[in-house]
Structure formats: structure tokens, C-alpha cells
Protein backbone atom coordinates (compact mmCIF):
# COMPACT_ATOMS: atom_id res chain seq x y z
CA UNK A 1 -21.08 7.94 -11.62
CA UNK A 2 -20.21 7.20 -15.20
CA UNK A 3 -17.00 8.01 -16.94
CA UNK A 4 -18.43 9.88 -19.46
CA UNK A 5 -19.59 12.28 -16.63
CA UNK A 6 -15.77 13.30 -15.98
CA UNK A 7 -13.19 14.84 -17.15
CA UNK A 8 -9.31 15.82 -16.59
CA UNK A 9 -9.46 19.13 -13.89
CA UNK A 10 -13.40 18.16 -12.51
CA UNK A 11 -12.84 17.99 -8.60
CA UNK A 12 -14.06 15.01 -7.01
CA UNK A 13 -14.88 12.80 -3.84
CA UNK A 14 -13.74 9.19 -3.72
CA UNK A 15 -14.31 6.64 -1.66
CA UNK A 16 -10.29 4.86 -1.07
CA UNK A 17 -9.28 1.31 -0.25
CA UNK A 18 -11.30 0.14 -3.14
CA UNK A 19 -14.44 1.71 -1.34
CA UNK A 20 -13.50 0.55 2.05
CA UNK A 21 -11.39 3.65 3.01
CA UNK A 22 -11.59 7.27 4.44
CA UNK A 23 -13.02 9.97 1.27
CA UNK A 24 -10.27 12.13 -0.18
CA UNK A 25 -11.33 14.96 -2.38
CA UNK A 26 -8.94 15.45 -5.35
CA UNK A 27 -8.47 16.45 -8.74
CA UNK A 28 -8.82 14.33 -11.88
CA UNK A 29 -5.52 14.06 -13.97
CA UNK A 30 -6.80 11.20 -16.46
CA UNK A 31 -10.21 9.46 -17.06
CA UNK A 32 -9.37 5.88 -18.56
CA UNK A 33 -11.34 3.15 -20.00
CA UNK A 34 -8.65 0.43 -18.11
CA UNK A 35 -7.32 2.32 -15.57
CA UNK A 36 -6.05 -1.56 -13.74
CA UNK A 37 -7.57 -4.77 -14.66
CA UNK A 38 -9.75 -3.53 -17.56
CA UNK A 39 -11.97 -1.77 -15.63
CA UNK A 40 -13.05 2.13 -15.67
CA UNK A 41 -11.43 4.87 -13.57
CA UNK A 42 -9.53 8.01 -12.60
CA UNK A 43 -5.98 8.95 -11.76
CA UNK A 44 -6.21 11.76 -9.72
CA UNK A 45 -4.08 14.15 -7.10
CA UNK A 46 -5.56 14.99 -3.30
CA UNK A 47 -5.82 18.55 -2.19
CA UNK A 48 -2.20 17.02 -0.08
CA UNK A 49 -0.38 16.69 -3.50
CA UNK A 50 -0.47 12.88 -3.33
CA UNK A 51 -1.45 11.04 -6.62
CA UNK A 52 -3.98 8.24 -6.47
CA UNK A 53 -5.87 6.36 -9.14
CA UNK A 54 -9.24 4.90 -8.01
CA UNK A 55 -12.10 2.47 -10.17
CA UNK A 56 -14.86 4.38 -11.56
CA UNK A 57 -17.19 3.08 -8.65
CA UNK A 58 -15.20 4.50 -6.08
CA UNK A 59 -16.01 7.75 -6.85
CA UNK A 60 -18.95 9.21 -5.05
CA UNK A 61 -19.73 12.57 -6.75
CA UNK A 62 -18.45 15.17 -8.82
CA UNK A 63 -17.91 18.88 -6.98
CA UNK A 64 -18.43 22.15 -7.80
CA UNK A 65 -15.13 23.67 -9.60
């Protein structure tokens, strides 16, 4: 996935624990260009309420709204 493929309200599966971790489905709330250590990402908020940011390559696809 590329960041220029998202955007702020898209719903979304990622991949947690830097890729390691069970998938959570959430919401985007920002797309960033350095969302930690210069790289790419996503802060988003689970379908639980609980906010998360994640690396661009952690997410695995882009749902249907």
C-alpha cells in the first residue's frame, strides 16, 4: 500500500507489533509522511475506540467504507 492510496476516514486492516501482531481493523485519523523515525504511516482508531499509529507497511489493505 502507498500513502497516497489513503486518506483520513478510509477503513483499514493492519498488521500490529510492527507486522508481527494480531490484524486490527480501524479507522484512519491522519496519513503522515514521518509518522516515527521518518518513515510513512497512519494514526488510526480500532473499531474498540483505542488509538494506534502503525508504518505504512503495516497496513495490509484498504476496506470498503
Amino acid at each position: 500500500m502507498k500513502l497516497n492510496e489513503l486518506k483520513v476516514g478510509d477503513k483499514v486492516e493492519v498488521a500490529s507489533a510492527w507486522g508481527r501482531g494480531p490484524i486490527h481493523v480501524g479507522t484512519i485519523q491522519d496519513v503522515l509522511d514521518d509518522v516515527k523515525n521518518g518513515r510513512e504511516g497512519i494514526d488510526y482508531v480500532t473499531e474498540h475506540g483505542v488509538n494506534h499509529w502503525a508504518y505504512i507497511d503495516q497496513v495490509i489493505k484498504k476496506l470498503a467504507k
